[in-house]
PDB file of N, CA and C in Angstrom:
ATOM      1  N   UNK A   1      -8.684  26.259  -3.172  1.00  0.00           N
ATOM      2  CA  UNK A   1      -8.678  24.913  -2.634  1.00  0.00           C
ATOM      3  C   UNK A   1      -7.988  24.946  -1.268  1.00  0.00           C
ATOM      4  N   UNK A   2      -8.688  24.069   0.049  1.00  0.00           N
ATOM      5  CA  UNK A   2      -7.961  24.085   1.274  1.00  0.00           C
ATOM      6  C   UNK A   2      -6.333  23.281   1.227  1.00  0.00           C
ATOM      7  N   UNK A   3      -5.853  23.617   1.599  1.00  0.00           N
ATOM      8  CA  UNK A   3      -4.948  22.692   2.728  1.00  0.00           C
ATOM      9  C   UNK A   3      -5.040  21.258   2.788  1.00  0.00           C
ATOM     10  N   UNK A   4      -6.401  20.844   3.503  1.00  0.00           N
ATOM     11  CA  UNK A   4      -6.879  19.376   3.485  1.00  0.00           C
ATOM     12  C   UNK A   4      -6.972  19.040   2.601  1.00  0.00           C
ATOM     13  N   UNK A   5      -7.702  19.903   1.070  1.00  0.00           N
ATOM     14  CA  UNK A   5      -8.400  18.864  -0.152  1.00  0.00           C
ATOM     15  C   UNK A   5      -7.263  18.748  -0.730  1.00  0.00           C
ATOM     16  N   UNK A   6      -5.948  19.765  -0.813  1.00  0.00           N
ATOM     17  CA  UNK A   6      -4.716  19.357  -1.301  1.00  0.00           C
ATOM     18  C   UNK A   6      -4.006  18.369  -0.929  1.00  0.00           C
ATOM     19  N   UNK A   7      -4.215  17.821   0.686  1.00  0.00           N
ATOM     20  CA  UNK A   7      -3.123  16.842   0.883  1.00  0.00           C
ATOM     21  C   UNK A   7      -3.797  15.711   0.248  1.00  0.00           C
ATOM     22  N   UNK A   8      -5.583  15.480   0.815  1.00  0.00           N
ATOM     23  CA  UNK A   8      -6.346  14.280  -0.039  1.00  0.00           C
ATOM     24  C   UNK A   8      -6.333  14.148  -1.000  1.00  0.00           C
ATOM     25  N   UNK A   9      -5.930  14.950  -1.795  1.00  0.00           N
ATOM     26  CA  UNK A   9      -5.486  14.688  -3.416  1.00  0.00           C
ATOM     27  C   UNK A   9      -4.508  14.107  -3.614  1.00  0.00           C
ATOM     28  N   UNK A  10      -2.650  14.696  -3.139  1.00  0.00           N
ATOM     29  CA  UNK A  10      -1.717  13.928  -3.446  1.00  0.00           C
ATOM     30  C   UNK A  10      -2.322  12.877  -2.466  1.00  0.00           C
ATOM     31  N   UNK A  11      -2.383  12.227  -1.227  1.00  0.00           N
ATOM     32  CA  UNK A  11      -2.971  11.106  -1.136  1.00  0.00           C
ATOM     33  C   UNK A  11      -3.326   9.835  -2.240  1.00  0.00           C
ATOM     34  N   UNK A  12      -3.778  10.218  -2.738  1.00  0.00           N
ATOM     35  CA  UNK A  12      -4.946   9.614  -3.259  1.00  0.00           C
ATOM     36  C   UNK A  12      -4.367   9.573  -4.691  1.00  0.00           C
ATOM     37  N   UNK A  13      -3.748  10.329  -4.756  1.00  0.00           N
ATOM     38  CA  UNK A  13      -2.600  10.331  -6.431  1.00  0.00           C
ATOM     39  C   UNK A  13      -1.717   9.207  -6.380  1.00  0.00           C
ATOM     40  N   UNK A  14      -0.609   9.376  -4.910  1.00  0.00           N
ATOM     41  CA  UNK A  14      -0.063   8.221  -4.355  1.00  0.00           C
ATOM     42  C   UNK A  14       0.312   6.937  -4.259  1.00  0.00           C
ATOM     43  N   UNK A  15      -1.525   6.853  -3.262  1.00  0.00           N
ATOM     44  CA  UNK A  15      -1.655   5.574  -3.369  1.00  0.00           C
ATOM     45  C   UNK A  15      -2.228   4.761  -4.941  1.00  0.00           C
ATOM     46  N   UNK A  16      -2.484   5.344  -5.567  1.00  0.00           N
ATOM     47  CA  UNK A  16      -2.843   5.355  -7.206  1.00  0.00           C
ATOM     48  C   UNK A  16      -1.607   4.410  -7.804  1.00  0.00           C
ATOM     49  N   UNK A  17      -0.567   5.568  -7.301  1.00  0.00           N
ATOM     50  CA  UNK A  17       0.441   5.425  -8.427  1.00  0.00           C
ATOM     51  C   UNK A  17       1.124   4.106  -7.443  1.00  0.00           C
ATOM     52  N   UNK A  18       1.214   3.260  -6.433  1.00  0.00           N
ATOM     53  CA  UNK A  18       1.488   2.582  -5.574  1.00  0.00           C
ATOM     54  C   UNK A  18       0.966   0.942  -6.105  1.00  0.00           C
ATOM     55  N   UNK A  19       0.166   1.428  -5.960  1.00  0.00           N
ATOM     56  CA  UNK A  19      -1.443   0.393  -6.719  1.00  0.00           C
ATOM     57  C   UNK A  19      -0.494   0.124  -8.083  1.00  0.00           C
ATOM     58  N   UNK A  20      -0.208   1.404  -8.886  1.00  0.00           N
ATOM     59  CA  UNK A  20       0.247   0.734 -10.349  1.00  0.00           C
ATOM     60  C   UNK A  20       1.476  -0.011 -10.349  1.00  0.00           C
ATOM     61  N   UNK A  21       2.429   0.672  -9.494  1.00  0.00           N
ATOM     62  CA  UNK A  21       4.206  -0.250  -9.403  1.00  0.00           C
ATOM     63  C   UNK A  21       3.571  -1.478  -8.951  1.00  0.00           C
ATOM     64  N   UNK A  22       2.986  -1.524  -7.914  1.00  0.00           N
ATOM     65  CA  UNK A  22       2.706  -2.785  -7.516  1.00  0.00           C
ATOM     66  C   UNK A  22       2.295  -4.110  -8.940  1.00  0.00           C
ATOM     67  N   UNK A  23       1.393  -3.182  -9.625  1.00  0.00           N
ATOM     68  CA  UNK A  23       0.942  -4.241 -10.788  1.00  0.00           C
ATOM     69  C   UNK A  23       1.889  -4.491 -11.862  1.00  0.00           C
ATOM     70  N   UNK A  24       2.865  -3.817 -11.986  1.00  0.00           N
ATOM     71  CA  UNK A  24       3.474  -3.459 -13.098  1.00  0.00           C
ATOM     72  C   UNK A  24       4.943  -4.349 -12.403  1.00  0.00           C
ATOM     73  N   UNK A  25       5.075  -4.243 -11.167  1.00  0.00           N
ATOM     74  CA  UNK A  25       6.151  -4.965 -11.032  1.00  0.00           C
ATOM     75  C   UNK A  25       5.521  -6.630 -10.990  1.00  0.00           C
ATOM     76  N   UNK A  26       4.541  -6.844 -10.163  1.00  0.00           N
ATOM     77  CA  UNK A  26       4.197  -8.249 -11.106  1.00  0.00           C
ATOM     78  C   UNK A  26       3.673  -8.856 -12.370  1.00  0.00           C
ATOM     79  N   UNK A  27       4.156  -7.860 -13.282  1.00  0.00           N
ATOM     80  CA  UNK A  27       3.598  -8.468 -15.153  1.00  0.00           C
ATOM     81  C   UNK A  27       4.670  -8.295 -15.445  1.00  0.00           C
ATOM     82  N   UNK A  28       6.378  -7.658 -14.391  1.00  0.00           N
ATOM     83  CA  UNK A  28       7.488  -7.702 -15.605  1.00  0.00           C
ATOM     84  C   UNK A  28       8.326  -8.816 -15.414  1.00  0.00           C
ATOM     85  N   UNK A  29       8.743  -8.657 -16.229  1.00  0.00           N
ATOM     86  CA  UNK A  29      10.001  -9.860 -16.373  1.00  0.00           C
ATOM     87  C   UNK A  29      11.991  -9.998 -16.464  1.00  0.00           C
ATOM     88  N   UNK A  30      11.510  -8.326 -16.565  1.00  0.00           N
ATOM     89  CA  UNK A  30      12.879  -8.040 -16.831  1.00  0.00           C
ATOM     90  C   UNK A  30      13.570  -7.552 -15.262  1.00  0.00           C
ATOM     91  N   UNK A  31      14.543  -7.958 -14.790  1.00  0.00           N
ATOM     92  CA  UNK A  31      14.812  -7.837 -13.699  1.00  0.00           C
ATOM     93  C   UNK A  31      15.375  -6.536 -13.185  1.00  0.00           C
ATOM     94  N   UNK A  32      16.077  -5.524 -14.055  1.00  0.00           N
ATOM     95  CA  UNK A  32      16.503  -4.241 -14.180  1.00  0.00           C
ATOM     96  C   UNK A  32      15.106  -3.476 -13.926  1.00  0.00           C
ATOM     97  N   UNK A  33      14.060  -3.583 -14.459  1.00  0.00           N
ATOM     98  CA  UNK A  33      13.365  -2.712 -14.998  1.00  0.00           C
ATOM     99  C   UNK A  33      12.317  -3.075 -13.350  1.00  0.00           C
ATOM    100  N   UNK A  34      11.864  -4.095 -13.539  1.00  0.00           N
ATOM    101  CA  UNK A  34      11.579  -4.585 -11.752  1.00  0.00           C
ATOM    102  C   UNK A  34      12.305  -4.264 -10.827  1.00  0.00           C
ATOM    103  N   UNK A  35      13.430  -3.865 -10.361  1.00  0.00           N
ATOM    104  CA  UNK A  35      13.592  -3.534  -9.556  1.00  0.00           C
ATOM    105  C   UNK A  35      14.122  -2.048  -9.500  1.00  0.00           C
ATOM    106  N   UNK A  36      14.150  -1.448 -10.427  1.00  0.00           N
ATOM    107  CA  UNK A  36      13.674   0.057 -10.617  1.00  0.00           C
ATOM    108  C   UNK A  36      12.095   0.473 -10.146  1.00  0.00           C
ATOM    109  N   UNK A  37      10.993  -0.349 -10.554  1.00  0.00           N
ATOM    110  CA  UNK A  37       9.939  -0.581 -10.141  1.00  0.00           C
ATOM    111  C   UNK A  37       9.413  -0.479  -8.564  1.00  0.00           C
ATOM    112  N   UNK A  38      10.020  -1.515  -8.091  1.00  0.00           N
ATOM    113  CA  UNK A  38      10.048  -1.407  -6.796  1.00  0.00           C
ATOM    114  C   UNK A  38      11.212  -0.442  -5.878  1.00  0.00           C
ATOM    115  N   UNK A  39      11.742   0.314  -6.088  1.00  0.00           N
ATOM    116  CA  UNK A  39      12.380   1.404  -6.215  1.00  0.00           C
ATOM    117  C   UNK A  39      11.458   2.500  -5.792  1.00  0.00           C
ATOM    118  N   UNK A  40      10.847   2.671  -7.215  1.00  0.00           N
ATOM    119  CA  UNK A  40       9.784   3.431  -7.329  1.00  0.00           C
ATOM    120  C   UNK A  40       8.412   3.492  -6.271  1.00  0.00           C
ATOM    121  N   UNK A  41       8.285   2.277  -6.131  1.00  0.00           N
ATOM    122  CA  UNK A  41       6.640   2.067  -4.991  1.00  0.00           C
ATOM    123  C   UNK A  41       7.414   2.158  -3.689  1.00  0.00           C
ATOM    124  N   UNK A  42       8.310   1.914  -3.321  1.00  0.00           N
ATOM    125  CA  UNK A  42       9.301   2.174  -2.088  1.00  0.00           C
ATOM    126  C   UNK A  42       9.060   3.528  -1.599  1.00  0.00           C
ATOM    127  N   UNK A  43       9.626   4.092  -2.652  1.00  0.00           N
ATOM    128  CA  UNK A  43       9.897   6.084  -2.515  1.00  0.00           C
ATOM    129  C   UNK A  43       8.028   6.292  -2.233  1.00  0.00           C
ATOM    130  N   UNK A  44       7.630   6.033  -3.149  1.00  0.00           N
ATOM    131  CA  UNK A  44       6.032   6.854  -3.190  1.00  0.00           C
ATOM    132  C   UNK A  44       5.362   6.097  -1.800  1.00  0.00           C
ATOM    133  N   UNK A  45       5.449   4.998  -1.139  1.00  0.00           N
ATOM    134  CA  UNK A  45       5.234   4.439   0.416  1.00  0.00           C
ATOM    135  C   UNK A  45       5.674   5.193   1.417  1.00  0.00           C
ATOM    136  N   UNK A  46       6.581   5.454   1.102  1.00  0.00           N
ATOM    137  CA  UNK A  46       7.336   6.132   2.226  1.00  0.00           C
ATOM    138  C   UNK A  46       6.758   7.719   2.241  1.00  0.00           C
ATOM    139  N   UNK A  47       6.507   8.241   0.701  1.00  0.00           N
ATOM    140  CA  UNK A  47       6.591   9.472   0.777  1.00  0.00           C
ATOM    141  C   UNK A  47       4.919   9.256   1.041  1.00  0.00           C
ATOM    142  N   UNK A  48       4.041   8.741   0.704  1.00  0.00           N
ATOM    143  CA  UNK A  48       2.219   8.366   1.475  1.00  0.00           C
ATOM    144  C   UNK A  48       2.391   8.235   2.972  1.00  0.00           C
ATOM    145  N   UNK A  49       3.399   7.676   3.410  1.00  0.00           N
ATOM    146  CA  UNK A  49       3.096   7.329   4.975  1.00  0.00           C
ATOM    147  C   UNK A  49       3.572   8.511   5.546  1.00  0.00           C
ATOM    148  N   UNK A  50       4.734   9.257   5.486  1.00  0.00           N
ATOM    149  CA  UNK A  50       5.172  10.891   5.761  1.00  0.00           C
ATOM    150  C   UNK A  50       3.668  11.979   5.849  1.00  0.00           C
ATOM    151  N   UNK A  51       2.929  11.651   4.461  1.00  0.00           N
ATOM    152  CA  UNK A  51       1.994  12.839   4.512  1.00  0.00           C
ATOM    153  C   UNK A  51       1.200  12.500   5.267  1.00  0.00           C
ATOM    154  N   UNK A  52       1.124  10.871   5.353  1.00  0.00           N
ATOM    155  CA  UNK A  52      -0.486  10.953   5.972  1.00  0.00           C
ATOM    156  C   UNK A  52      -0.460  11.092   7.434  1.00  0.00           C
ATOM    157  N   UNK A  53       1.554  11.071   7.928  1.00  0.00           N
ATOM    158  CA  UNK A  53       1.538  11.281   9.419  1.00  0.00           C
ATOM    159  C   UNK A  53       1.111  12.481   9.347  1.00  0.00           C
ATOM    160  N   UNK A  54       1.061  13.752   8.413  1.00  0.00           N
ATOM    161  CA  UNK A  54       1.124  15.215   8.949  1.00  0.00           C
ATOM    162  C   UNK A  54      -0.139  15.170   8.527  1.00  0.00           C
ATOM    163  N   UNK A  55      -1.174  14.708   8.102  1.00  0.00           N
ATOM    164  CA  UNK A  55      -2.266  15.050   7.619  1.00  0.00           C
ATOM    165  C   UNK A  55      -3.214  14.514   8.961  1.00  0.00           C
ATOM    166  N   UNK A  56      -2.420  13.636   9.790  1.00  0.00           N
ATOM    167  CA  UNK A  56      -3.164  12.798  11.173  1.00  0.00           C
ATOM    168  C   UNK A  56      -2.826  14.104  12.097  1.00  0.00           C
ATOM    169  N   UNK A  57      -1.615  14.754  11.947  1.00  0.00           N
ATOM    170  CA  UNK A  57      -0.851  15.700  12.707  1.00  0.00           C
ATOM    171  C   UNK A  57      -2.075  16.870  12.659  1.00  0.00           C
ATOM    172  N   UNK A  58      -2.251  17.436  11.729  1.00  0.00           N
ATOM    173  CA  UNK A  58      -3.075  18.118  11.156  1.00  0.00           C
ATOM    174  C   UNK A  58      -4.936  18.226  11.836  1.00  0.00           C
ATOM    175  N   UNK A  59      -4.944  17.187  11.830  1.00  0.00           N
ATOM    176  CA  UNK A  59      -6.604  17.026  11.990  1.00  0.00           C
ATOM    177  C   UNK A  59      -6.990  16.600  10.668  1.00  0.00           C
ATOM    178  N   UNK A  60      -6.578  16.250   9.959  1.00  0.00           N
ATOM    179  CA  UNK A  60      -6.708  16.108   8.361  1.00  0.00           C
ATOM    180  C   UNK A  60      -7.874  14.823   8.251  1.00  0.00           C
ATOM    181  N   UNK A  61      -7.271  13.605   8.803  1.00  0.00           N
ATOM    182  CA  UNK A  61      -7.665  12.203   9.361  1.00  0.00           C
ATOM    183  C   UNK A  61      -8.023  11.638  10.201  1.00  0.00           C
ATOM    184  N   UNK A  62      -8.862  11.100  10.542  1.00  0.00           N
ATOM    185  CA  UNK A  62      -9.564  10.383  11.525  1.00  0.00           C
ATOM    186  C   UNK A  62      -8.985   9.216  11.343  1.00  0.00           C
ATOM    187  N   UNK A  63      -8.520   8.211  11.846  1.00  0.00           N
ATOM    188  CA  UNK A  63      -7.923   6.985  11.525  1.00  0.00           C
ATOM    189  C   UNK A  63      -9.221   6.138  12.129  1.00  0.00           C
ATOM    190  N   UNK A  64      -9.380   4.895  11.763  1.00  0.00           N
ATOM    191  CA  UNK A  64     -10.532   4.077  12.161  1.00  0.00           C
ATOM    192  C   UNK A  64      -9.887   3.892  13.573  1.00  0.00           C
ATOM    193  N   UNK A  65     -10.944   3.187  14.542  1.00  0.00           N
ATOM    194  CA  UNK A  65     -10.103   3.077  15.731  1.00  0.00           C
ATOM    195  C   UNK A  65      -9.274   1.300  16.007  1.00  0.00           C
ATOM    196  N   UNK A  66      -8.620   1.025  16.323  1.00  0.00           N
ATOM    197  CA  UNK A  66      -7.832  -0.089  16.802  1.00  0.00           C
ATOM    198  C   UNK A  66      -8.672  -1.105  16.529  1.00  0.00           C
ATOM    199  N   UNK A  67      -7.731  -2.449  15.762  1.00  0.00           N
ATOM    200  CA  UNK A  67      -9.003  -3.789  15.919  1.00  0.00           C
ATOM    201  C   UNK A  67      -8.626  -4.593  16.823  1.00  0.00           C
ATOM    202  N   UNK A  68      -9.567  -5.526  17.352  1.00  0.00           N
ATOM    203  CA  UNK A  68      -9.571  -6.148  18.624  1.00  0.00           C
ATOM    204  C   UNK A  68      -8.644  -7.547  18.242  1.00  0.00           C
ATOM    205  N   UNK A  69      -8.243  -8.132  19.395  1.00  0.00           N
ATOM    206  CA  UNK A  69      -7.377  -9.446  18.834  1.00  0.00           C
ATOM    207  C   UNK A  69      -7.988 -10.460  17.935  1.00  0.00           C
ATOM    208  N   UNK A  70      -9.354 -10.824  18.291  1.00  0.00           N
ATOM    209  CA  UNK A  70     -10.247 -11.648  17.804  1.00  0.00           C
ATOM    210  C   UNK A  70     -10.380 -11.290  15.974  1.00  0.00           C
ATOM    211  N   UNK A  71     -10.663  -9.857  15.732  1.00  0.00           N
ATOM    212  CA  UNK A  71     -10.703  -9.720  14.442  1.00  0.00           C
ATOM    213  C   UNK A  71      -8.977  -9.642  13.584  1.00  0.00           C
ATOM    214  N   UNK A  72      -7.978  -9.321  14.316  1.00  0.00           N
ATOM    215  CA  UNK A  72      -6.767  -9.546  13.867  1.00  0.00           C
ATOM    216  C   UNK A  72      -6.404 -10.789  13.342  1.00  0.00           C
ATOM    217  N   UNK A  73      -6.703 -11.500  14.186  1.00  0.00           N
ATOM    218  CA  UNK A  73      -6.758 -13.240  14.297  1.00  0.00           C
ATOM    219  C   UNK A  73      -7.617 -13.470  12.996  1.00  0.00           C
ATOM    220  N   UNK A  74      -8.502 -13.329  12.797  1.00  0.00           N
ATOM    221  CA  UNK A  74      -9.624 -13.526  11.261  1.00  0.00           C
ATOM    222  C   UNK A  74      -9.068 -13.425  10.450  1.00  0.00           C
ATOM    223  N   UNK A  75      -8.329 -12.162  10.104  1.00  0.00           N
ATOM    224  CA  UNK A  75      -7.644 -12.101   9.480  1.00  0.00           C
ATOM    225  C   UNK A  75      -6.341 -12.153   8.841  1.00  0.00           C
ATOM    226  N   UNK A  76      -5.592 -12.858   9.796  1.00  0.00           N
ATOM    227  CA  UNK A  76      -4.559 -13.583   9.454  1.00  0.00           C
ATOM    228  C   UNK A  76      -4.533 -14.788   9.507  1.00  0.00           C
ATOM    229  N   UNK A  77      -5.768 -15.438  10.091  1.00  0.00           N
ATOM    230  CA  UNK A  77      -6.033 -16.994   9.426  1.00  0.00           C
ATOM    231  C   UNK A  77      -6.349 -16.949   7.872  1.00  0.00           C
ATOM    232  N   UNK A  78      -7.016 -16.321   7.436  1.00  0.00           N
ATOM    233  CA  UNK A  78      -7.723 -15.927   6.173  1.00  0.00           C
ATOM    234  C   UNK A  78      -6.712 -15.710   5.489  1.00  0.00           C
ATOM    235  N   UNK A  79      -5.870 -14.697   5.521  1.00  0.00           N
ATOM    236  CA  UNK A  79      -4.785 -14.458   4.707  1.00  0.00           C
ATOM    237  C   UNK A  79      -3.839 -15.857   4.643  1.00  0.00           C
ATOM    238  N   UNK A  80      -3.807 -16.506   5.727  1.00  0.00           N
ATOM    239  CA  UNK A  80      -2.592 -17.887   5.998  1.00  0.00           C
ATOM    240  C   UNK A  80      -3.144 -18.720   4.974  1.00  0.00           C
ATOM    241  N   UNK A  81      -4.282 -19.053   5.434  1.00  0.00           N
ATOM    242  CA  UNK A  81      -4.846 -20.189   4.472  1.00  0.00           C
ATOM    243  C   UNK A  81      -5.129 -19.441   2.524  1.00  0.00           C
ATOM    244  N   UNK A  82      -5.353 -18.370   2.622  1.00  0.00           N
ATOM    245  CA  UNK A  82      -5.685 -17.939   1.267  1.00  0.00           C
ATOM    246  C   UNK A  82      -3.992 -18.184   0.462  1.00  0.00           C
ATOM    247  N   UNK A  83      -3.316 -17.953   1.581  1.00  0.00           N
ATOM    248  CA  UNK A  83      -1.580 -18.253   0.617  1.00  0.00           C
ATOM    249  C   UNK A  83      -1.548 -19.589   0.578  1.00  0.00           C
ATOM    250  N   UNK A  84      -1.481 -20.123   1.465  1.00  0.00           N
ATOM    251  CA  UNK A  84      -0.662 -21.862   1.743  1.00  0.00           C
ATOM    252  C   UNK A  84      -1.577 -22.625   0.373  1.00  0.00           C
ATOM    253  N   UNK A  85      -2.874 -21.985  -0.523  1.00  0.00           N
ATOM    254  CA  UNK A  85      -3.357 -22.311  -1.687  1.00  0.00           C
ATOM    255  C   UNK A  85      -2.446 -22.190  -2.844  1.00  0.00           C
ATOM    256  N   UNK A  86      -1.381 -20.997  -2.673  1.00  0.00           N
ATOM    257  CA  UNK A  86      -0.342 -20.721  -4.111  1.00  0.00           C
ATOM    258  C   UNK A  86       0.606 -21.249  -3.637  1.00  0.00           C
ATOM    259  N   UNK A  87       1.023 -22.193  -3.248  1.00  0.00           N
ATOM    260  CA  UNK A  87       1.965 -22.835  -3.014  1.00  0.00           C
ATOM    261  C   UNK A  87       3.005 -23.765  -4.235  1.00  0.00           C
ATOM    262  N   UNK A  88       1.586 -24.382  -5.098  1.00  0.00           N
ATOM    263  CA  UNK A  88       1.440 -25.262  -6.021  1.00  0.00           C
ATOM    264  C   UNK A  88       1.273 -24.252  -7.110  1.00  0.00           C
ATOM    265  N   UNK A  89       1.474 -23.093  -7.510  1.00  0.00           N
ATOM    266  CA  UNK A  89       1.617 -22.102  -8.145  1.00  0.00           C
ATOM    267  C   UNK A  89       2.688 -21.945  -9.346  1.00  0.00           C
ATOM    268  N   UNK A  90       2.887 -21.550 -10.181  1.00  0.00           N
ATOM    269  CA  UNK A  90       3.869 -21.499 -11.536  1.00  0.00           C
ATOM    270  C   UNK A  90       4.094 -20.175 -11.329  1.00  0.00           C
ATOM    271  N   UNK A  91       5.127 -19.813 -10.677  1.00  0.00           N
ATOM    272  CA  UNK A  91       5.230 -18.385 -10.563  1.00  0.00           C
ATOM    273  C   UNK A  91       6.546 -17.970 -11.819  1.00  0.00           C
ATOM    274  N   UNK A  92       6.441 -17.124 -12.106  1.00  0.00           N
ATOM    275  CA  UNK A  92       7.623 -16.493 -13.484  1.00  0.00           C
ATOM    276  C   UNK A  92       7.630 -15.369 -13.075  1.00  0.00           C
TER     277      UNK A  92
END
């Protein structure tokens, strides 16, 4: 196995396991155990954004190229208005 398919693997293990704290810290309830949680997706962020600098370092990644203001803007209207909806929300 290369070099590359090894880093795209932990990659991709990573962001996996990132994806799960994330879900797992919003279904708990217990506040110890949540913020061990996020603990956890902290370390594995940090340790995804490290590889994927050396994997950009590398030639590993192509990053998409830059978005323009106009589509930035789309999408943070979109996101604004998609929140200012949970406002009225029952959060626990």
């Amino acid at each position: 196995m290369q070099e590359k398919d090894m880093v795209s693997d932990v990659l991709t293990g990573t962001k996996a396991s990132i994806e799960s704290y994330t879900k797992a810290i919003t279904e708990c309830s217990n506040q110890q155990l949540r913020s061990t949680l996020q603990q956890l997706r902290n370390e594995a962020e940090q340790f995804q954004y490290q590889l994927f600098q050396i994997a950009e370092k590398k030639g590993y990644y192509n990053p998409a190229p830059p978005a323009d203001q106009k589509s930035i803007q789309t999408v943070k209207t979109g996101l604004s208005s998609g929140m200012s909806g949970t406002s009225g929300m029952n959060m626990h």
